[in-house]
N, C-alpha and C. Protein backbone atom coordinates (compact mmCIF):
# COMPACT_ATOMS: atom_id res chain seq x y z
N UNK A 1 0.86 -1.17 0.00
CA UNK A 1 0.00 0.00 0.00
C UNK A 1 0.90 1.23 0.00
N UNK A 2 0.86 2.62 -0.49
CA UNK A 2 1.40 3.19 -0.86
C UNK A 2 1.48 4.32 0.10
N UNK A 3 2.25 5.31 1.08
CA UNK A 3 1.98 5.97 1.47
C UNK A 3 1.01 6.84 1.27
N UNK A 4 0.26 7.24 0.16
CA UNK A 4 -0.65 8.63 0.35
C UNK A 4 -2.22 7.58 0.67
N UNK A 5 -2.22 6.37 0.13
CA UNK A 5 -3.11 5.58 0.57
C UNK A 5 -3.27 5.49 1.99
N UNK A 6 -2.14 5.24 2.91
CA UNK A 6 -2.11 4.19 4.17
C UNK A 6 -2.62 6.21 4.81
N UNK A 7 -2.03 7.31 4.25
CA UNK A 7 -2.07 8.84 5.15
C UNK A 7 -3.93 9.00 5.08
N UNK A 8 -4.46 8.49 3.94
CA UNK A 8 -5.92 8.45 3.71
C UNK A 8 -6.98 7.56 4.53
N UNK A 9 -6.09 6.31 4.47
CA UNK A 9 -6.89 5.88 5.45
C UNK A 9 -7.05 5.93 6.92
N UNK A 10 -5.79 6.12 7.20
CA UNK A 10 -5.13 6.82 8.31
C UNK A 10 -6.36 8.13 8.88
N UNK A 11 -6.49 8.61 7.85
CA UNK A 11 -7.00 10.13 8.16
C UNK A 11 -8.72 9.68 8.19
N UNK A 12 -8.99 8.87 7.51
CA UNK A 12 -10.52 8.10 7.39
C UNK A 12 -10.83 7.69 8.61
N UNK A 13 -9.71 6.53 9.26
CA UNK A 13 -10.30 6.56 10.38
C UNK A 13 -10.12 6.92 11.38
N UNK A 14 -9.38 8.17 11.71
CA UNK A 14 -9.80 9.08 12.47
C UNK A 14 -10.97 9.75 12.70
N UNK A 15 -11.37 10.04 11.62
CA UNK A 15 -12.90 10.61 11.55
C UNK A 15 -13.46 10.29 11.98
N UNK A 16 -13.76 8.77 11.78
CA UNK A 16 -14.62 7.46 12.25
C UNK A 16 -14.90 7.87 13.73
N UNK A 17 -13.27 7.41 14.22
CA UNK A 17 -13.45 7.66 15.62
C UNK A 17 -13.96 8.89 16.30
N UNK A 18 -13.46 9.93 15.60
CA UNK A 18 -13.75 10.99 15.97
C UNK A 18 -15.76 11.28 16.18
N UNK A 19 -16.50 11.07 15.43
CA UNK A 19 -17.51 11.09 14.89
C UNK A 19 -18.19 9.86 16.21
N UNK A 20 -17.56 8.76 16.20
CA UNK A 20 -17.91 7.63 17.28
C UNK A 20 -18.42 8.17 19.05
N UNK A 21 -17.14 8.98 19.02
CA UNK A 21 -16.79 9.56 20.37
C UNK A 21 -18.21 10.88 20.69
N UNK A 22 -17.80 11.72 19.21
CA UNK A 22 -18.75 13.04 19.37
C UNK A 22 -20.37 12.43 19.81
N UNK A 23 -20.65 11.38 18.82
CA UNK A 23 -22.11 10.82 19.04
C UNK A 23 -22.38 10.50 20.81
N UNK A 24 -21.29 9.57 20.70
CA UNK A 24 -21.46 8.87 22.44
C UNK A 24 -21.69 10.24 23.58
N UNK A 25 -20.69 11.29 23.03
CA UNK A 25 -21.27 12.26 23.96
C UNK A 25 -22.94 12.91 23.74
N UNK A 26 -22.74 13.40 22.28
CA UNK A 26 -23.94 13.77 21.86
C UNK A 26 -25.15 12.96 22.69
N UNK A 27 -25.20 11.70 22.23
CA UNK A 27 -26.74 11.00 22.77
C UNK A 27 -26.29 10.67 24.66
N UNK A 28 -25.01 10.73 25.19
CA UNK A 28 -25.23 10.05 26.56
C UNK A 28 -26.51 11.66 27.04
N UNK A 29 -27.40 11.26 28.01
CA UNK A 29 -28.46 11.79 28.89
C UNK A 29 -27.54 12.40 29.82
N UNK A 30 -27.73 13.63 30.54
CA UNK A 30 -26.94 14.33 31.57
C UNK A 30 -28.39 14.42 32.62
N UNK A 31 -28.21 14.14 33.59
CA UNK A 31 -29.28 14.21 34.41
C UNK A 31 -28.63 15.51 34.94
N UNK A 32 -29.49 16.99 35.12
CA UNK A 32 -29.24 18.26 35.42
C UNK A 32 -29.68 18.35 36.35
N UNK A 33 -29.07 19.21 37.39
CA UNK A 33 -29.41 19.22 39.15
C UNK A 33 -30.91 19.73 38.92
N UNK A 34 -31.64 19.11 39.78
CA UNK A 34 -33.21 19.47 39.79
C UNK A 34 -34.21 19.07 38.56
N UNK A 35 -33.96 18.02 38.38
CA UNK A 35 -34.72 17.81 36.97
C UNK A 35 -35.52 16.32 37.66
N UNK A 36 -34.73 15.61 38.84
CA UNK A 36 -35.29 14.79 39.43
C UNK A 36 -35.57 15.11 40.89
N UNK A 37 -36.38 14.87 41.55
CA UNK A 37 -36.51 15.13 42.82
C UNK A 37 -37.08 13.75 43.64
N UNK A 38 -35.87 13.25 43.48
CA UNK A 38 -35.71 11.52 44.51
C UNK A 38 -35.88 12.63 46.45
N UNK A 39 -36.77 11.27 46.59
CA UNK A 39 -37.04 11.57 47.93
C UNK A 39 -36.01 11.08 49.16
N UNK A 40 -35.23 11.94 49.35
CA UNK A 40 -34.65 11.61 50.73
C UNK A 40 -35.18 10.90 51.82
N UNK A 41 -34.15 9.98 52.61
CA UNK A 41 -35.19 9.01 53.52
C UNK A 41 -33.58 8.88 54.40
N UNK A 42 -34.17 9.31 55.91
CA UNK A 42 -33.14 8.86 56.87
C UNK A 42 -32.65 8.32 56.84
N UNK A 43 -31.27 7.63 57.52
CA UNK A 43 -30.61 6.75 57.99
C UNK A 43 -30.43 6.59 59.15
N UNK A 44 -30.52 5.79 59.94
CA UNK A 44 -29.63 5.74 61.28
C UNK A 44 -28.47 4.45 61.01
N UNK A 45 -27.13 5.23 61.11
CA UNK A 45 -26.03 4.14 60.98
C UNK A 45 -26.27 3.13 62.04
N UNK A 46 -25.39 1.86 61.91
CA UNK A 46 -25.48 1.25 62.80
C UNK A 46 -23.76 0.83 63.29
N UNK A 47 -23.70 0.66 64.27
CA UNK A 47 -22.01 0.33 64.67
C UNK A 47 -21.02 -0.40 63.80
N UNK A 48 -19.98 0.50 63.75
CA UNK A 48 -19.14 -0.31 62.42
C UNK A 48 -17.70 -0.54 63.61
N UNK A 49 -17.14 -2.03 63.65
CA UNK A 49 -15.73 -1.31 64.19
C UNK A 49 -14.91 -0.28 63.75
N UNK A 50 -14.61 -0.10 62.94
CA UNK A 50 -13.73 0.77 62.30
C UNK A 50 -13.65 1.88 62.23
N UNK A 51 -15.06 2.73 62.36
CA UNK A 51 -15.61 3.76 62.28
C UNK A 51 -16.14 4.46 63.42
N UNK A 52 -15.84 5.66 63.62
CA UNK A 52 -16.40 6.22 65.35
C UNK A 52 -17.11 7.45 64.08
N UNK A 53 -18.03 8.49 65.65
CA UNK A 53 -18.28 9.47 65.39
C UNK A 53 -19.60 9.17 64.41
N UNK A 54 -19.50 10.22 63.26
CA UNK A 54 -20.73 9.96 62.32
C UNK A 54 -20.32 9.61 61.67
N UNK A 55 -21.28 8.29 60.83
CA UNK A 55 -20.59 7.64 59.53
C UNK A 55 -22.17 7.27 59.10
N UNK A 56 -21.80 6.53 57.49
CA UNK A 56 -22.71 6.28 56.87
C UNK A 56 -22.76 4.35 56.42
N UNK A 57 -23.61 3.47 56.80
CA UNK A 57 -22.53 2.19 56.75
C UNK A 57 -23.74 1.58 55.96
N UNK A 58 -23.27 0.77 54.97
CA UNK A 58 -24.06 -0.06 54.26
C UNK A 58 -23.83 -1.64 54.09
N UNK A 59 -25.25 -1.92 54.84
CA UNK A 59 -24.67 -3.56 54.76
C UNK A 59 -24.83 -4.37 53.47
N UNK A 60 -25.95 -3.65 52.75
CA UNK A 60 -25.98 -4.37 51.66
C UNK A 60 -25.58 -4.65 50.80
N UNK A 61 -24.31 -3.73 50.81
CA UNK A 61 -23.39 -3.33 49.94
C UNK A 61 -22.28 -3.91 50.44
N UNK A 62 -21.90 -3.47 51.81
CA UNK A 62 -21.15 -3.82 52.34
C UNK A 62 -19.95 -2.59 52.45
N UNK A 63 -20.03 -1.26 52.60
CA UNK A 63 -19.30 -0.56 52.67
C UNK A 63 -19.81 0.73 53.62
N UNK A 64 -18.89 1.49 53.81
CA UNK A 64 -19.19 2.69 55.32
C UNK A 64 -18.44 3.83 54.99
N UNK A 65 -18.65 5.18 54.94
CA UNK A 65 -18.05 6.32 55.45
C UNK A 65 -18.20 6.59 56.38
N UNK A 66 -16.91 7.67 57.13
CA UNK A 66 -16.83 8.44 57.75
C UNK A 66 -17.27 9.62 57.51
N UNK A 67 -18.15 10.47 58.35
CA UNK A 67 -18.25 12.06 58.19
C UNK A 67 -17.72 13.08 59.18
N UNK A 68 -17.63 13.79 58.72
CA UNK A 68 -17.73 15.10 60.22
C UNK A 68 -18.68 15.52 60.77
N UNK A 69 -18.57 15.69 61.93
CA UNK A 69 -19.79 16.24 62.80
C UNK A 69 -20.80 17.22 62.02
N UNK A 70 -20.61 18.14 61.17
CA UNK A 70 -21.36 18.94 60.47
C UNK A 70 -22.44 17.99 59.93
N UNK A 71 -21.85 16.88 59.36
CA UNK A 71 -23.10 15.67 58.44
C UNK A 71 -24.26 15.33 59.35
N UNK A 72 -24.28 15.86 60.56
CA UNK A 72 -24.76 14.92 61.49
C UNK A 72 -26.27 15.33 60.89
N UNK A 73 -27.36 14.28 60.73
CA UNK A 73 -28.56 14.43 60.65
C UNK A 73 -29.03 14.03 58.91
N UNK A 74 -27.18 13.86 58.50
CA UNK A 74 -27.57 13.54 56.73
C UNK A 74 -28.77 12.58 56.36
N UNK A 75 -28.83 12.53 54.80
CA UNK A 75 -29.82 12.00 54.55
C UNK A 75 -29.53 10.45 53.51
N UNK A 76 -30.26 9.81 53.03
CA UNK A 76 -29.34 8.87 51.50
C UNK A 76 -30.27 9.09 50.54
N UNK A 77 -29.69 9.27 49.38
CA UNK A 77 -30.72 9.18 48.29
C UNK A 77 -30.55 8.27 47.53
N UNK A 78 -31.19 7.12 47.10
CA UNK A 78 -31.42 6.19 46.49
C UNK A 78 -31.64 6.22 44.96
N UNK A 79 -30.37 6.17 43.83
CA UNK A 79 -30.83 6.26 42.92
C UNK A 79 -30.25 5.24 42.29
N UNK A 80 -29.81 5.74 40.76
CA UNK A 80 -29.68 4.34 39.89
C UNK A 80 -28.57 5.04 38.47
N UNK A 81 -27.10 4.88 38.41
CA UNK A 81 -26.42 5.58 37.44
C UNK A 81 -27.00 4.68 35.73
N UNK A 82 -26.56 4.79 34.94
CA UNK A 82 -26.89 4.66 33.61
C UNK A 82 -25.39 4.07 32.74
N UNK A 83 -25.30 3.38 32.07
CA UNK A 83 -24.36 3.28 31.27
C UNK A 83 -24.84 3.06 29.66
N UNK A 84 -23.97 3.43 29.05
CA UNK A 84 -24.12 3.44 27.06
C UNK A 84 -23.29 2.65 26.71
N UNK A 85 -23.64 1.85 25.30
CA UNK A 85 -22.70 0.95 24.97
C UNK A 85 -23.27 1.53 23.20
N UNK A 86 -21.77 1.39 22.45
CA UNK A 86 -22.20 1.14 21.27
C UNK A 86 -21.76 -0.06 20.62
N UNK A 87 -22.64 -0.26 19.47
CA UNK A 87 -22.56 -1.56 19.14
C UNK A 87 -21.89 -1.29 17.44
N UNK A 88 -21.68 -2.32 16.99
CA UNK A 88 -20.34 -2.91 15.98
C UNK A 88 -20.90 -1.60 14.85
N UNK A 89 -22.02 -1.02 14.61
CA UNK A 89 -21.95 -0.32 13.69
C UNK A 89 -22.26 1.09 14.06
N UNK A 90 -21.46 1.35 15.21
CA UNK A 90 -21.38 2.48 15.75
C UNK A 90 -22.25 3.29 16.65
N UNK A 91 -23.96 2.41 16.68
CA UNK A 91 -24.83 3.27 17.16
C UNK A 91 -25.13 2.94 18.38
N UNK A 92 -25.01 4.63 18.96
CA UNK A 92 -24.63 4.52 20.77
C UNK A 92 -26.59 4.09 21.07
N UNK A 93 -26.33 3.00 22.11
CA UNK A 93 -27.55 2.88 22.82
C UNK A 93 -27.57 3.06 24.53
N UNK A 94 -28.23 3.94 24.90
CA UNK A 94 -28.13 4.56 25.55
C UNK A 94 -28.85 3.99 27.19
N UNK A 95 -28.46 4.04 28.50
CA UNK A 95 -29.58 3.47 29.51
C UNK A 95 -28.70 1.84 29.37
N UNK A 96 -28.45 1.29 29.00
CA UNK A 96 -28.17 -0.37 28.69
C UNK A 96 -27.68 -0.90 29.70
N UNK A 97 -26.78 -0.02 30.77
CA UNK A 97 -26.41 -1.07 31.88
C UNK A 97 -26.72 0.08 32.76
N UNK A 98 -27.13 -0.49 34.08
CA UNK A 98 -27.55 0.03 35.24
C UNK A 98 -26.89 -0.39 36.31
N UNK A 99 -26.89 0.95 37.77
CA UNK A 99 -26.54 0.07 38.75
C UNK A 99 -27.02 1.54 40.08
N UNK A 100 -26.71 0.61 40.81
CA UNK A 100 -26.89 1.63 42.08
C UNK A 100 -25.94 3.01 41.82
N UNK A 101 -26.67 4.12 42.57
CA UNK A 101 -25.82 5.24 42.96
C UNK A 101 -26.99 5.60 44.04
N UNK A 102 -25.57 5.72 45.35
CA UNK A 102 -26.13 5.82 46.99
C UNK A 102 -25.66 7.38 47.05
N UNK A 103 -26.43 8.55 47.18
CA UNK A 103 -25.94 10.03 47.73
C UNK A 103 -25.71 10.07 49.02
N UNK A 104 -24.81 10.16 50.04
CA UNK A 104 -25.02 10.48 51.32
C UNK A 104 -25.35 12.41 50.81
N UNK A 105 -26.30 13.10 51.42
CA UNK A 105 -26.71 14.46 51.38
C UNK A 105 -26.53 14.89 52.62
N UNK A 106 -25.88 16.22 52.64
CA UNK A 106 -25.51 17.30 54.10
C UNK A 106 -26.92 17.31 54.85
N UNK A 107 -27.18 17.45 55.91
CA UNK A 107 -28.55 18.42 56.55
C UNK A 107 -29.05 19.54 56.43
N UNK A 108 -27.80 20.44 55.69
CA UNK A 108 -28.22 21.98 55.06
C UNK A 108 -28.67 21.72 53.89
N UNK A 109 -28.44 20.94 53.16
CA UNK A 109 -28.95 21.10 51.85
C UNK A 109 -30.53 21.12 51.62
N UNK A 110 -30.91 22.03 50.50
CA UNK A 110 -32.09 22.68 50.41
C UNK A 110 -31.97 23.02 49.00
N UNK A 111 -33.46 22.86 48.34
CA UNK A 111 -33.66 23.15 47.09
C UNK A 111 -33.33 24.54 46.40
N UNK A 112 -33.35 25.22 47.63
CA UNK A 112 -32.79 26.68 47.01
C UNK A 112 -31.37 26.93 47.05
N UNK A 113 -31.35 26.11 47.71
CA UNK A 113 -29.31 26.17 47.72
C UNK A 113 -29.18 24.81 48.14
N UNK A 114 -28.74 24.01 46.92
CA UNK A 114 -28.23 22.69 47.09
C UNK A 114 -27.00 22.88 47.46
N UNK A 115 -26.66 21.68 48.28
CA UNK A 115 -24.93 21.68 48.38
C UNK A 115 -24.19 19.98 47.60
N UNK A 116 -23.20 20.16 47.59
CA UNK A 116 -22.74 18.44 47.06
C UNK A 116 -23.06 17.44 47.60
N UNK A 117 -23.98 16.21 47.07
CA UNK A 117 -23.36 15.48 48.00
C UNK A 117 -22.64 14.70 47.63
N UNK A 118 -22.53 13.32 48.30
CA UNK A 118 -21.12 12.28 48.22
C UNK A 118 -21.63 11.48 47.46
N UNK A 119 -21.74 10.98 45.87
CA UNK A 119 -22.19 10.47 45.59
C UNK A 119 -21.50 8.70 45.24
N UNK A 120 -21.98 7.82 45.59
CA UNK A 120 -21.35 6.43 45.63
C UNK A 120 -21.84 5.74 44.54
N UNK A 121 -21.16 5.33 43.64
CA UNK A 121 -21.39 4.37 42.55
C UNK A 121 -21.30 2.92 43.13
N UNK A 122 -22.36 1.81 42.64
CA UNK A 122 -22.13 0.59 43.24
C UNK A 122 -21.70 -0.08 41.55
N UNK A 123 -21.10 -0.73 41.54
CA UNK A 123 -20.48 -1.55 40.49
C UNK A 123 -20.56 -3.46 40.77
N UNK A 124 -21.03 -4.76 40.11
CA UNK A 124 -20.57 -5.76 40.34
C UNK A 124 -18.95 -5.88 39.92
N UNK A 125 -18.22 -6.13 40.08
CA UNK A 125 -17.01 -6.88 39.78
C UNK A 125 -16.92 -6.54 38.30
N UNK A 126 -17.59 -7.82 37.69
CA UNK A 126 -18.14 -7.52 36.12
C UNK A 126 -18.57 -6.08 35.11
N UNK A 127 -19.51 -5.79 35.92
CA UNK A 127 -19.85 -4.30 35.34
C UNK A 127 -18.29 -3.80 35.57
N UNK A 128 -17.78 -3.28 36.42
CA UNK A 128 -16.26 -2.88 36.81
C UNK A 128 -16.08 -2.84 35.69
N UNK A 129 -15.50 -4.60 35.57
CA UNK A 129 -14.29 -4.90 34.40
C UNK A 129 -14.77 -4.73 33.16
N UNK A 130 -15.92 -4.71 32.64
CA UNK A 130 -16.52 -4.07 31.69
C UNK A 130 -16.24 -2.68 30.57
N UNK A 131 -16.27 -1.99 32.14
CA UNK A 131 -16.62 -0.88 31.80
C UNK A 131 -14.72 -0.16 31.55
N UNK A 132 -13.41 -0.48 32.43
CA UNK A 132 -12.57 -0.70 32.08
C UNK A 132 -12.27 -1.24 31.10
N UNK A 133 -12.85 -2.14 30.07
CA UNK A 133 -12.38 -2.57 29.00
C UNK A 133 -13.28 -2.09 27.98
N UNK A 134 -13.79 -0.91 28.04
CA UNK A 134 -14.68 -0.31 27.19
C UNK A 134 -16.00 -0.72 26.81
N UNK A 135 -16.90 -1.85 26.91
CA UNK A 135 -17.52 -2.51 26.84
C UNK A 135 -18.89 -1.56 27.34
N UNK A 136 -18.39 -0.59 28.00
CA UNK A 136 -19.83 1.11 27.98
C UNK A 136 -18.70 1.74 28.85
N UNK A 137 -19.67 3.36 28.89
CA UNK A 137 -18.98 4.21 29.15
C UNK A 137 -20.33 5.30 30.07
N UNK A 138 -20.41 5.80 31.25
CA UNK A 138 -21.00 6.75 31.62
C UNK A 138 -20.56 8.14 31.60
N UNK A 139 -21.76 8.89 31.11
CA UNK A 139 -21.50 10.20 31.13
C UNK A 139 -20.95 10.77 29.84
N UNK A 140 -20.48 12.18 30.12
CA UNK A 140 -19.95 12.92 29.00
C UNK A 140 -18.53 12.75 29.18
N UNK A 141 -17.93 12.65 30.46
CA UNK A 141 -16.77 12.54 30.45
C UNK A 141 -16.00 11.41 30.01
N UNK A 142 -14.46 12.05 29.47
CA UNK A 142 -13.96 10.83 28.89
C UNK A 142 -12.92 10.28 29.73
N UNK A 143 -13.58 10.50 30.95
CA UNK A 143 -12.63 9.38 31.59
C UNK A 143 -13.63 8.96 32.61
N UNK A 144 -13.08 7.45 33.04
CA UNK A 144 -14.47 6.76 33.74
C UNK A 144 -14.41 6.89 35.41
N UNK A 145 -15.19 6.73 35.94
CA UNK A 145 -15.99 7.01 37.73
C UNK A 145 -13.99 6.73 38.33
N UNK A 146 -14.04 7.05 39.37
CA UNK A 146 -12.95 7.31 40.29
C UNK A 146 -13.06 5.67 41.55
N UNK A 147 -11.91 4.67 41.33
CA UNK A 147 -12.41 4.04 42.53
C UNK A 147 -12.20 4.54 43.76
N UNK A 148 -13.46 3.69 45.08
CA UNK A 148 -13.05 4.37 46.37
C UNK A 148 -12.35 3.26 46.82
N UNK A 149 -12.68 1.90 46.49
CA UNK A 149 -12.84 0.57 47.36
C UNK A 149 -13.34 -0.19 46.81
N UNK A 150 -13.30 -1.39 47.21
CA UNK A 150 -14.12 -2.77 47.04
C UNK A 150 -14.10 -3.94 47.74
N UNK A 151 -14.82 -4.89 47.42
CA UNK A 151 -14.89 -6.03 48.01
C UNK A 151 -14.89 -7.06 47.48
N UNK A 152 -15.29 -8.31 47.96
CA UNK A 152 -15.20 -9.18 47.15
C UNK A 152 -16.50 -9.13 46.17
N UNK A 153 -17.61 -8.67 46.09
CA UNK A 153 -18.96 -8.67 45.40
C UNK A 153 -18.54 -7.31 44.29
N UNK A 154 -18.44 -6.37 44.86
CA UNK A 154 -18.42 -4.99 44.39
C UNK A 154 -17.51 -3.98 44.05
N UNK A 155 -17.50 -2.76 43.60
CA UNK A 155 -16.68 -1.83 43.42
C UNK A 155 -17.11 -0.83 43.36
N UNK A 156 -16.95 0.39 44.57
CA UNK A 156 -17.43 1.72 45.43
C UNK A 156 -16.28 2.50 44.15
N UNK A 157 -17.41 3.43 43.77
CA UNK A 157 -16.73 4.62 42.59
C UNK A 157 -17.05 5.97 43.03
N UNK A 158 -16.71 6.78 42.30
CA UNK A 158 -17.03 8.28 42.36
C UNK A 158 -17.34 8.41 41.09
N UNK A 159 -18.52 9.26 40.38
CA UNK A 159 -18.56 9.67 39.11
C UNK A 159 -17.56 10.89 38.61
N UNK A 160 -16.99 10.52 37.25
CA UNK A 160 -15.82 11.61 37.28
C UNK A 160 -15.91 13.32 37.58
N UNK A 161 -17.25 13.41 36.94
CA UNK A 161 -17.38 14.68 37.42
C UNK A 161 -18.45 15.25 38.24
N UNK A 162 -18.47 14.79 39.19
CA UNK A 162 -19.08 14.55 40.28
C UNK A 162 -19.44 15.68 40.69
N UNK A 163 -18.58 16.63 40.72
CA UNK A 163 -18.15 18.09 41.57
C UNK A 163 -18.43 19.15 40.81
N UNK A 164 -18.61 18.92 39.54
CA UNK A 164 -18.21 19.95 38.13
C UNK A 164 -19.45 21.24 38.52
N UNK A 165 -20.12 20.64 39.24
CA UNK A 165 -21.29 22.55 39.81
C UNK A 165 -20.60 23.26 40.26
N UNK A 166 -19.59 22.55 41.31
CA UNK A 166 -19.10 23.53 42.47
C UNK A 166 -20.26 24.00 43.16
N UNK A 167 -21.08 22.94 43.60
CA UNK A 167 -21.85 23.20 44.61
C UNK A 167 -21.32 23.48 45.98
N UNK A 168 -21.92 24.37 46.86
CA UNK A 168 -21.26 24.58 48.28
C UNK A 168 -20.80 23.58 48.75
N UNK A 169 -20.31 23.04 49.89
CA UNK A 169 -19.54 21.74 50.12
C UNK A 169 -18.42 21.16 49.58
N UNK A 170 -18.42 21.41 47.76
CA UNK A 170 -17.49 20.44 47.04
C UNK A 170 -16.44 20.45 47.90
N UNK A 171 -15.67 21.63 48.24
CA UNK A 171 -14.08 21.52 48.79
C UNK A 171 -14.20 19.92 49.85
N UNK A 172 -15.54 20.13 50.85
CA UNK A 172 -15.64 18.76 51.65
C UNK A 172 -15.69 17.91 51.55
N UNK A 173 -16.33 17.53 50.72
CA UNK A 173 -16.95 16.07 50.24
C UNK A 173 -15.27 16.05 49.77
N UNK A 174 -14.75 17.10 48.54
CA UNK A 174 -13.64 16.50 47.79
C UNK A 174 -12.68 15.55 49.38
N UNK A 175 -12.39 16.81 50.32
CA UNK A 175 -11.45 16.26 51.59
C UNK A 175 -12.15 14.86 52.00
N UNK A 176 -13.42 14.44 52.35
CA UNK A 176 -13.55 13.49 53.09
C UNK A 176 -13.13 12.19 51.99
N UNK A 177 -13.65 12.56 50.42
CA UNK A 177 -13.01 11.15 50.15
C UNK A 177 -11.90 11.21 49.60
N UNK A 178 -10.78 11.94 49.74
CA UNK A 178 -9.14 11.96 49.88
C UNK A 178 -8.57 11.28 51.13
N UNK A 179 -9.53 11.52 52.00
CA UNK A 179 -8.93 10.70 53.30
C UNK A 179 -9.51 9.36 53.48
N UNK A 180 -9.02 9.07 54.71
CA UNK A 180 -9.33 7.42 54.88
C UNK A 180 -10.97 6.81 55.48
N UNK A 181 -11.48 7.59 55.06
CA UNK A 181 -12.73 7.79 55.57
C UNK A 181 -13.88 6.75 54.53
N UNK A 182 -13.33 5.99 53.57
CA UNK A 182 -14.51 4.86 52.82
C UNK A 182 -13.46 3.86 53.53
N UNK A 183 -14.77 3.05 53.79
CA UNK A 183 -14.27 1.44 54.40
C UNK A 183 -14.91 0.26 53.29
N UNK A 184 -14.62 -0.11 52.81
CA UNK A 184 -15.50 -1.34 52.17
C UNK A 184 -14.83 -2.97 52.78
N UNK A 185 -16.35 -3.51 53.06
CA UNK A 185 -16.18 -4.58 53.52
C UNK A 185 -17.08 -6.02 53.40
């Protein structure tokens, strides 16, 4: 094959990709702050060794934060992240894999002034390795959820752009999960 051939095709499928990528963003869904209004529902933690003070602990999952005293009175919101996959002839389908996403929410937060909350991706193992090997992709961003932890069932994420409002709090939430404060177990 001749160089101006191999620079053509070369340049062809770039496009391809290029065009692949733009779509996947184009059609992924952005869920926009306030467009859903999931109902908050208490928690009362229950004793973790590991963990003093206020924390957030999930057995079903099998994993726990730590908070600061400010959290005290938080809330969980119960939702559900989304993943897209495209298939061999490029067309992104959108919604195709699902999984938990757990919010721990501040006690200040309020519809007129939301603040961040901590939002927890639940992953099987599988979905994980999946989604690392490209097999779907969430979101607009092109790089995938942040791990916190795991276990033997699961894998505790952060969505990449989790923070991108700069809602009040972010600086916190960012500190609490920089520190040693997710337990998964």
């Amino acid at each position: 094959m001749s160089g101006k051939i191999k620079d053509k095709v070369g340049l062809v499928i770039g496009i391809l990709i290029l065009i692949v990528i733009g779509a996947a963003i184009y059609f992924t869904p952005v869920k926009k702050p306030g467009t859903s209004t999931p109902t908050p529902t208490p928690s009362t933690p229950t004793p973790t060794p590991n963990l003093t003070g206020i924390y957030y602990k999930n057995d079903k999952y099998g994993f726990a934060i730590s908070l600061p005293d400010s959290w005290k009175g938080y809330t969980i919101i119960d939702d559900e992240w989304d993943g897209d996959t495209i298939d061999a002839q490029g067309q992104v389908h959108t919604g195709t894999i699902h999984g938990p996403l757990i919010s721990v929410r501040h006690p200040d937060w309020d519809y007129k002034a939301p603040r961040q909350d901590i939002p927890i991706m639940v992953f099987t193992i599988k979905q994980w390795n999946d989604m690392q090997a490209d097999k779907f992709h969430i979101g607009a961003a092109p790089i995938n959820p942040s791990e916190l932890g795991r276990n033997k069932n699961y894998v505790f994420a952060v969505p990449a752009r989790y923070n991108y409002a700069y809602l009040t709090g972010y600086e916190e939430v960012d500190q609490i999960l920089k520190g040693d404060n997710f337990v998964a177990f």
